[in-house]
PDB file of N, CA and C in Angstrom:
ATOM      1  N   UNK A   1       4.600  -7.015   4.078  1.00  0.00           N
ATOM      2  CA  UNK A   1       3.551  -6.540   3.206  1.00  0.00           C
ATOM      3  C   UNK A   1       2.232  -6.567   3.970  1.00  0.00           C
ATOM      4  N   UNK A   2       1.253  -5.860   3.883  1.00  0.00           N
ATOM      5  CA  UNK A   2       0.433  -5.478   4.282  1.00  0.00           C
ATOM      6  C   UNK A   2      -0.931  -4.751   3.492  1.00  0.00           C
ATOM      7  N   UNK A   3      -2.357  -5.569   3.382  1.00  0.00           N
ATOM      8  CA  UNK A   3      -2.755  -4.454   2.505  1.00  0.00           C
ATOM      9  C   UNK A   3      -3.696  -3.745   3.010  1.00  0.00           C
ATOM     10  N   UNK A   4      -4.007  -2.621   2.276  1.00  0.00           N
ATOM     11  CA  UNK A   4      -4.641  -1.626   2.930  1.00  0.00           C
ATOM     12  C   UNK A   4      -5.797  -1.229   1.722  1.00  0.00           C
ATOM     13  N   UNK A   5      -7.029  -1.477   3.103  1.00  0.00           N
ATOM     14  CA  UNK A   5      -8.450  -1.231   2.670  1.00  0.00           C
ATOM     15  C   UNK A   5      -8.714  -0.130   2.109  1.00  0.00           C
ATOM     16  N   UNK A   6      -9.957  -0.103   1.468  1.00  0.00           N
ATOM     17  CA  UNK A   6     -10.227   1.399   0.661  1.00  0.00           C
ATOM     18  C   UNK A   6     -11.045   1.547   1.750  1.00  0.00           C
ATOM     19  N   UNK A   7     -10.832   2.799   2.031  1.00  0.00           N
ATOM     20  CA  UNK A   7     -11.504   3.662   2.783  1.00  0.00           C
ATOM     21  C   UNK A   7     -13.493   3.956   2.624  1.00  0.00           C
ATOM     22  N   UNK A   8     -14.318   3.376   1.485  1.00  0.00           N
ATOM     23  CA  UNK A   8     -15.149   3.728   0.954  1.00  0.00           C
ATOM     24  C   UNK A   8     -15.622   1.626   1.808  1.00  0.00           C
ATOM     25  N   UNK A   9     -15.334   1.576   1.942  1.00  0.00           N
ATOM     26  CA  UNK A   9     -15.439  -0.241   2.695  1.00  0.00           C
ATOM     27  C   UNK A   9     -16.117  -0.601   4.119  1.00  0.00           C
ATOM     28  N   UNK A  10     -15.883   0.375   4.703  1.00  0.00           N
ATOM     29  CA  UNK A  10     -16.306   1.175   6.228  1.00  0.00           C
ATOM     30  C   UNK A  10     -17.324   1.571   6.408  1.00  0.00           C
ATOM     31  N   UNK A  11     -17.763   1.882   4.581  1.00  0.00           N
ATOM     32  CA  UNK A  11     -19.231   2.414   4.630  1.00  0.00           C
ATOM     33  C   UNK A  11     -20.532   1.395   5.291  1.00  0.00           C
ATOM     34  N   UNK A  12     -21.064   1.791   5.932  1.00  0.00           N
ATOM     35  CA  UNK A  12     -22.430   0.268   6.234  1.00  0.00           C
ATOM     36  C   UNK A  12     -22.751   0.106   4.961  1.00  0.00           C
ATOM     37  N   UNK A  13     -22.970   0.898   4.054  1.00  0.00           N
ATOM     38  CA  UNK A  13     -23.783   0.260   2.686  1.00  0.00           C
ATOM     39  C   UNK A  13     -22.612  -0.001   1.266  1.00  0.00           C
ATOM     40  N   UNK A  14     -21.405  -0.068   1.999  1.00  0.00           N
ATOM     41  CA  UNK A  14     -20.508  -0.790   0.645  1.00  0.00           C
ATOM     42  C   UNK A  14     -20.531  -2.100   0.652  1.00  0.00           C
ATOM     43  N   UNK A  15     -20.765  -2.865  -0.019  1.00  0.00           N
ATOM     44  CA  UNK A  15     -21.134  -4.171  -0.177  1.00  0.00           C
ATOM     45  C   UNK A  15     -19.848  -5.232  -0.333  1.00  0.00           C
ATOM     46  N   UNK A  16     -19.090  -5.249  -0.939  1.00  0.00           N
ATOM     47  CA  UNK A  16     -17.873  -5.667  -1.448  1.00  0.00           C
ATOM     48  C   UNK A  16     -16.675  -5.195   0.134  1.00  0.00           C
ATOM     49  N   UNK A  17     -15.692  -6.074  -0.653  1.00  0.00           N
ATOM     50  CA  UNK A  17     -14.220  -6.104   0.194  1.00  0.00           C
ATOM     51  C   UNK A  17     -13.368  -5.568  -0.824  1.00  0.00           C
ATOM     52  N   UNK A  18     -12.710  -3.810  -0.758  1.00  0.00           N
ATOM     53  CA  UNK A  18     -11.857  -3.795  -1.674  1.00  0.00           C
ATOM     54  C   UNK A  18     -10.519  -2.716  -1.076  1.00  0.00           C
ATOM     55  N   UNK A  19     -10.088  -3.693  -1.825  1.00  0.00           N
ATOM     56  CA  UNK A  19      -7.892  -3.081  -1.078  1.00  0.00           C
ATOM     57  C   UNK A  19      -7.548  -1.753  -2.308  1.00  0.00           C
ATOM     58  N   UNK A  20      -7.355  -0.573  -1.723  1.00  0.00           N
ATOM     59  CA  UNK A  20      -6.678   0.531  -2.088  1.00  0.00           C
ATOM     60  C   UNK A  20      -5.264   0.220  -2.635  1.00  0.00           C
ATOM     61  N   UNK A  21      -4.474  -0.291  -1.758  1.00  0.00           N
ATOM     62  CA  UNK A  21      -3.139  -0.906  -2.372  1.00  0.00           C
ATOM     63  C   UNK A  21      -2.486  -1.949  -1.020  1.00  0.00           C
ATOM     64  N   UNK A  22      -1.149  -2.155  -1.689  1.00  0.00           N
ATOM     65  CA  UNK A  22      -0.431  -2.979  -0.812  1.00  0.00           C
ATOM     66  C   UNK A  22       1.138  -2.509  -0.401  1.00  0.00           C
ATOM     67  N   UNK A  23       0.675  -2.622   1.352  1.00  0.00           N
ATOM     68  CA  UNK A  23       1.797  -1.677   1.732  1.00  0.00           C
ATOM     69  C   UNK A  23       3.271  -2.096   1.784  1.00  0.00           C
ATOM     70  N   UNK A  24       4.320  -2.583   1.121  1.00  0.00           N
ATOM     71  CA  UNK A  24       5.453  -2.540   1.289  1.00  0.00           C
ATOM     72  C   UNK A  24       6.810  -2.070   2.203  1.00  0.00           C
ATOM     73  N   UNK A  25       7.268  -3.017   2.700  1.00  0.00           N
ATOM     74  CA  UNK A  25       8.433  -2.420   4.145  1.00  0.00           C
ATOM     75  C   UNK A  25       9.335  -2.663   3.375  1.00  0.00           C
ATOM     76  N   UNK A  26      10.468  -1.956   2.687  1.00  0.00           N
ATOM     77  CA  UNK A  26      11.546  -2.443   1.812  1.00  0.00           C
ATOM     78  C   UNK A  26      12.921  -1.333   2.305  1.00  0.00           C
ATOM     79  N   UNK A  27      13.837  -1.456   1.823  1.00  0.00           N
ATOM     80  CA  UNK A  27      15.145  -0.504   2.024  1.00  0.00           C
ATOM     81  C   UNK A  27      15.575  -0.752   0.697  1.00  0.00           C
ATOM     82  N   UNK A  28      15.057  -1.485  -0.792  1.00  0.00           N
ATOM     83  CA  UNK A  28      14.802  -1.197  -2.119  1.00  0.00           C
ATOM     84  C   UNK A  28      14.193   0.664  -2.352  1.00  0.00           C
ATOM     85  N   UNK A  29      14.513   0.756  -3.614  1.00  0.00           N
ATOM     86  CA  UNK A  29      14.221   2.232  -4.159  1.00  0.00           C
ATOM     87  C   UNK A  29      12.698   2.045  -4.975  1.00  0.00           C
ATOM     88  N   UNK A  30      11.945   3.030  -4.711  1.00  0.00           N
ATOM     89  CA  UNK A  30      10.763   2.526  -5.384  1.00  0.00           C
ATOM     90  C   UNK A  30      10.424   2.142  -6.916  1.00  0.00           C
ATOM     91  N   UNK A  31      11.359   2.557  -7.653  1.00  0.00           N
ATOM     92  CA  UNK A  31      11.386   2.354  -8.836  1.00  0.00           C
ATOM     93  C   UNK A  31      11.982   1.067  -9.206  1.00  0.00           C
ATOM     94  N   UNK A  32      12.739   0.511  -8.181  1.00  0.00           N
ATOM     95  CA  UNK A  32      13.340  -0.953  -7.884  1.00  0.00           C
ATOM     96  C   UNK A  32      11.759  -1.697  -7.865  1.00  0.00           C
ATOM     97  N   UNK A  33      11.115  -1.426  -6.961  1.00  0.00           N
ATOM     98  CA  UNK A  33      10.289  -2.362  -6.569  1.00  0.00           C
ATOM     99  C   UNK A  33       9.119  -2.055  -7.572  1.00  0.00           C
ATOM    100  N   UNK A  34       9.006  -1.509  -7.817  1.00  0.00           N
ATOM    101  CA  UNK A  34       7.865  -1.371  -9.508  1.00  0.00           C
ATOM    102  C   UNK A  34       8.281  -2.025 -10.677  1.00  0.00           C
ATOM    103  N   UNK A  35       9.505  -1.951 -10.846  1.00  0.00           N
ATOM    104  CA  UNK A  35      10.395  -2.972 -11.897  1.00  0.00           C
ATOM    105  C   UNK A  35       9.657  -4.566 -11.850  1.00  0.00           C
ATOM    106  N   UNK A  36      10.116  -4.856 -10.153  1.00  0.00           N
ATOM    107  CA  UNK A  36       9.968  -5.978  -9.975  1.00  0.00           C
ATOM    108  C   UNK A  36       8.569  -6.344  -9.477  1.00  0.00           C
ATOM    109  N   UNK A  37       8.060  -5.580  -9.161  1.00  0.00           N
ATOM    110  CA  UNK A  37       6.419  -6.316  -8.971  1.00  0.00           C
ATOM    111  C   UNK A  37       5.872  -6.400 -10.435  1.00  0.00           C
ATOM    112  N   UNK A  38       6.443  -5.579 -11.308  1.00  0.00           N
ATOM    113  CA  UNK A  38       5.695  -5.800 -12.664  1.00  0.00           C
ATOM    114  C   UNK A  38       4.391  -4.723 -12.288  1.00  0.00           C
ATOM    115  N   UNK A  39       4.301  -3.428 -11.874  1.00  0.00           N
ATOM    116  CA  UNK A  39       3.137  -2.800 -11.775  1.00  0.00           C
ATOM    117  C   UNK A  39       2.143  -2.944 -12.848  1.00  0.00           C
ATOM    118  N   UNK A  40       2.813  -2.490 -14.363  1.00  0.00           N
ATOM    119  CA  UNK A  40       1.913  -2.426 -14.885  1.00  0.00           C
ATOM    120  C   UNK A  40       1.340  -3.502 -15.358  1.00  0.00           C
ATOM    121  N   UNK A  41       2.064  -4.839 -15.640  1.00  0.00           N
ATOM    122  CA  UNK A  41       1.035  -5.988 -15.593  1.00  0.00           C
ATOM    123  C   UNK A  41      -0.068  -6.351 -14.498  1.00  0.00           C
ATOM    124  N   UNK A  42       0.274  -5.993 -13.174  1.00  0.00           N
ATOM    125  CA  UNK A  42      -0.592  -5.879 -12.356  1.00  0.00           C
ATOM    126  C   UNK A  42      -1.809  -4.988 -12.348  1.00  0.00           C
ATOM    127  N   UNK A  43      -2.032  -4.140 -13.442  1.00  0.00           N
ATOM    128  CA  UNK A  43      -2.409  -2.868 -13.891  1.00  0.00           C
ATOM    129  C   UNK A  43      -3.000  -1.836 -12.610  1.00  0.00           C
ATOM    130  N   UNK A  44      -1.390  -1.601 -11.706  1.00  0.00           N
ATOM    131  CA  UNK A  44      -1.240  -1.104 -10.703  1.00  0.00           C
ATOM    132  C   UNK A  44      -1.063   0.642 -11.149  1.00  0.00           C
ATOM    133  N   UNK A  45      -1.540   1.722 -10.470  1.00  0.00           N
ATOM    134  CA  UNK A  45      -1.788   2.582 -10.697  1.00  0.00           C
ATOM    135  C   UNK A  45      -0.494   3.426 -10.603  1.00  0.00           C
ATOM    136  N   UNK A  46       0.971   2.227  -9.683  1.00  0.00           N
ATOM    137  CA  UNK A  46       2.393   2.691  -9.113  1.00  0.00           C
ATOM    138  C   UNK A  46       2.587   2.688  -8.015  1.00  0.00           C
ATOM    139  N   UNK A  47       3.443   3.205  -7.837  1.00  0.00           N
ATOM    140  CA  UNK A  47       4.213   2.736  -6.256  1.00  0.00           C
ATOM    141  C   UNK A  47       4.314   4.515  -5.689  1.00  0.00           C
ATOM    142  N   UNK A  48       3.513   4.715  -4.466  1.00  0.00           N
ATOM    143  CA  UNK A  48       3.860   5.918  -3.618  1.00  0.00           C
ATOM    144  C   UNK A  48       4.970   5.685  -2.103  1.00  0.00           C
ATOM    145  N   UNK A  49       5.472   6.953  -2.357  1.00  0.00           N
ATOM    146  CA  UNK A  49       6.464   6.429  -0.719  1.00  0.00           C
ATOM    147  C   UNK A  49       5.299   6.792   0.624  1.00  0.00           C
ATOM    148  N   UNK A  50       5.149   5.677   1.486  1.00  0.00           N
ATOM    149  CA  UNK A  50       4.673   6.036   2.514  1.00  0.00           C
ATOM    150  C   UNK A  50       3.118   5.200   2.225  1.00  0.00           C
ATOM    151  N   UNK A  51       1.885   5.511   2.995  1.00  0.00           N
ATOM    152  CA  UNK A  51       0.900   4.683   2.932  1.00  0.00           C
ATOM    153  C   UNK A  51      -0.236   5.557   2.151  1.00  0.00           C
ATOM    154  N   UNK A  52      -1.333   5.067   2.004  1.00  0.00           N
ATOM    155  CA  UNK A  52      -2.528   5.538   1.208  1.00  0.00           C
ATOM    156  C   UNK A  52      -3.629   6.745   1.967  1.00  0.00           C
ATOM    157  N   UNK A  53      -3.296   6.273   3.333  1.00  0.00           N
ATOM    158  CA  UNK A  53      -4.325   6.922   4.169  1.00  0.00           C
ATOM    159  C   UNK A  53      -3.280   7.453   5.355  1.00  0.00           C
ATOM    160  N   UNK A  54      -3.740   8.275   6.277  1.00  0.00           N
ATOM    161  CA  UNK A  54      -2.802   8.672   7.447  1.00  0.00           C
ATOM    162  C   UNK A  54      -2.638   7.587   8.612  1.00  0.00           C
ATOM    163  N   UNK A  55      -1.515   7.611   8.995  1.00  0.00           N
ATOM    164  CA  UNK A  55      -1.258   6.174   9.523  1.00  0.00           C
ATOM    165  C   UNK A  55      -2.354   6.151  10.738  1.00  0.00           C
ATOM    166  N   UNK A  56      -2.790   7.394  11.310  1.00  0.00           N
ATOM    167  CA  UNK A  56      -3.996   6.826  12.686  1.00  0.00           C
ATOM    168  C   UNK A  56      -5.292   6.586  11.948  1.00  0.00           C
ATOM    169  N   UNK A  57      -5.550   5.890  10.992  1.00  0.00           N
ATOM    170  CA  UNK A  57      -6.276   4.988  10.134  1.00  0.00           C
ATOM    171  C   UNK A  57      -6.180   3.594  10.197  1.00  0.00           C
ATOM    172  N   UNK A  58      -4.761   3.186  10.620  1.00  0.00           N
ATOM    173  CA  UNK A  58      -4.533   1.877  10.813  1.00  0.00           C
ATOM    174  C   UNK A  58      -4.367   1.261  11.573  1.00  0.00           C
ATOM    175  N   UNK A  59      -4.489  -0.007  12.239  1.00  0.00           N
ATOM    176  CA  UNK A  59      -3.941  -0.362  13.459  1.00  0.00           C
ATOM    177  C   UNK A  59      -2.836  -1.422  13.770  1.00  0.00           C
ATOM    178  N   UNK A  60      -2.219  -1.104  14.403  1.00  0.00           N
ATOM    179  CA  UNK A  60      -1.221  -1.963  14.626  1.00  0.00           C
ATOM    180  C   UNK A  60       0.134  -2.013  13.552  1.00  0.00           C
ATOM    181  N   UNK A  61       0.587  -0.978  12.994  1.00  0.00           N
ATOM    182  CA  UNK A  61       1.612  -0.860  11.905  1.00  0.00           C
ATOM    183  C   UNK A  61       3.219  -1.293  13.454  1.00  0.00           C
ATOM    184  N   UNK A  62       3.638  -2.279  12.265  1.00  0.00           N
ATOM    185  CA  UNK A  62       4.409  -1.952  13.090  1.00  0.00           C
ATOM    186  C   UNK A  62       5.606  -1.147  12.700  1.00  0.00           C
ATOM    187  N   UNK A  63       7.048  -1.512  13.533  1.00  0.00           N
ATOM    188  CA  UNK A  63       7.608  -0.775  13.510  1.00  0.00           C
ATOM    189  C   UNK A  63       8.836  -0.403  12.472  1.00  0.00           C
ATOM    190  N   UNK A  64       9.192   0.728  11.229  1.00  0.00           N
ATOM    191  CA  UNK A  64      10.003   0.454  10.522  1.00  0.00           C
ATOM    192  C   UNK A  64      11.719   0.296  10.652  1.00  0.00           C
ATOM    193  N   UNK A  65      12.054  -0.863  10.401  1.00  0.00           N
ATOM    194  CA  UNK A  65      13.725  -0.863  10.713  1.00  0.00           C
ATOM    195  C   UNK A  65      14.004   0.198  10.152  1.00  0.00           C
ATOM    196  N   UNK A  66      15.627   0.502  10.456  1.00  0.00           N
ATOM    197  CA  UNK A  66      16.384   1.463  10.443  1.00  0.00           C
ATOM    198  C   UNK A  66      16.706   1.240   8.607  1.00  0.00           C
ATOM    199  N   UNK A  67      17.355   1.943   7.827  1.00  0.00           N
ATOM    200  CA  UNK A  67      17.531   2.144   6.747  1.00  0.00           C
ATOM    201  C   UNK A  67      16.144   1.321   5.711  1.00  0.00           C
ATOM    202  N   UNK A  68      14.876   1.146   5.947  1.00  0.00           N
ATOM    203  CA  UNK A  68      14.237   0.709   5.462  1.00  0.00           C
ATOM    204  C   UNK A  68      12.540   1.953   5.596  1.00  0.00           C
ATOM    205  N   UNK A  69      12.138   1.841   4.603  1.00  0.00           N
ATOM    206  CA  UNK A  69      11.167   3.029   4.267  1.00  0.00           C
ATOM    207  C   UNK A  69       9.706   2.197   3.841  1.00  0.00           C
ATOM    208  N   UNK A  70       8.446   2.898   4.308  1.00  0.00           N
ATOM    209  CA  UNK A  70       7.221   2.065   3.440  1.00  0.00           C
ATOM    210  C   UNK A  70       7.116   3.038   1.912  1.00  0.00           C
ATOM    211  N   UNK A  71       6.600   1.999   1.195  1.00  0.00           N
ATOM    212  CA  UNK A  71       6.058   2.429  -0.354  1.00  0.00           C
ATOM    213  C   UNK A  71       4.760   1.839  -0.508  1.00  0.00           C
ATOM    214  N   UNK A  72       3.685   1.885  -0.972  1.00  0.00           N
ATOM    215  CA  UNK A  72       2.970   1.460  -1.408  1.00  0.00           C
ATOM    216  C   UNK A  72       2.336   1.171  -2.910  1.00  0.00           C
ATOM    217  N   UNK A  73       2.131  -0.071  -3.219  1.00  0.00           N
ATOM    218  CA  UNK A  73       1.546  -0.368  -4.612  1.00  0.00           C
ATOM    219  C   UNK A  73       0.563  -0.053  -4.649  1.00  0.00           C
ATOM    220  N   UNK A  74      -0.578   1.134  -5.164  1.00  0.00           N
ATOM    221  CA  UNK A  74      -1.931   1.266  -5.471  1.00  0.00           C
ATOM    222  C   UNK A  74      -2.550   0.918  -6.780  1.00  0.00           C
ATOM    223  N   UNK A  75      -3.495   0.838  -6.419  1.00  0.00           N
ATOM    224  CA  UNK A  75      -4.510   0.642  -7.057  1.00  0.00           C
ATOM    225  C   UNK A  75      -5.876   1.889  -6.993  1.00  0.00           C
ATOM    226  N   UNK A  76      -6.230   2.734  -8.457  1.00  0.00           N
ATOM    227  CA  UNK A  76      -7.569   3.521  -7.791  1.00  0.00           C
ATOM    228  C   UNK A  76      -8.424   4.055  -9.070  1.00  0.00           C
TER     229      UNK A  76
END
């Protein structure tokens, strides 16, 4: 797991620290893993396959095992 900054954070004049969502490495189905995080008690916006921003945004992702996919929990 991994989370990933909002993009609006970078700004010199955003003041605050705030996470877009949280990135997930699973070989679960995404609707598996929304079940079980409890999204909407989290009052998570859902689970997308893949990340929030384009991955040369990030640094250092590493690498995904074989039968295993990213999803992400957002928030927005």
């Amino acid at each position: 797991m991994r989370v990933q900054l909002h993009e609006e954070m970078f700004d010199s004049d955003f003041p605050d620290i705030s996470a877009e969502a949280v990135a997930i490495c699973t070989s679960a189905a995404a609707d598996e893993i929304e079940r079980r995080l409890d999204a909407e008690l989290l009052q998570s916006s859902g689970i997308i396959e893949g990340l929030v921003y384009p991955s040369d945004w990030f640094a250092e992702i590493p690498a995904v095992p074989e039968r295993h996919h990213l999803l992400s929990l957002v928030w927005d």
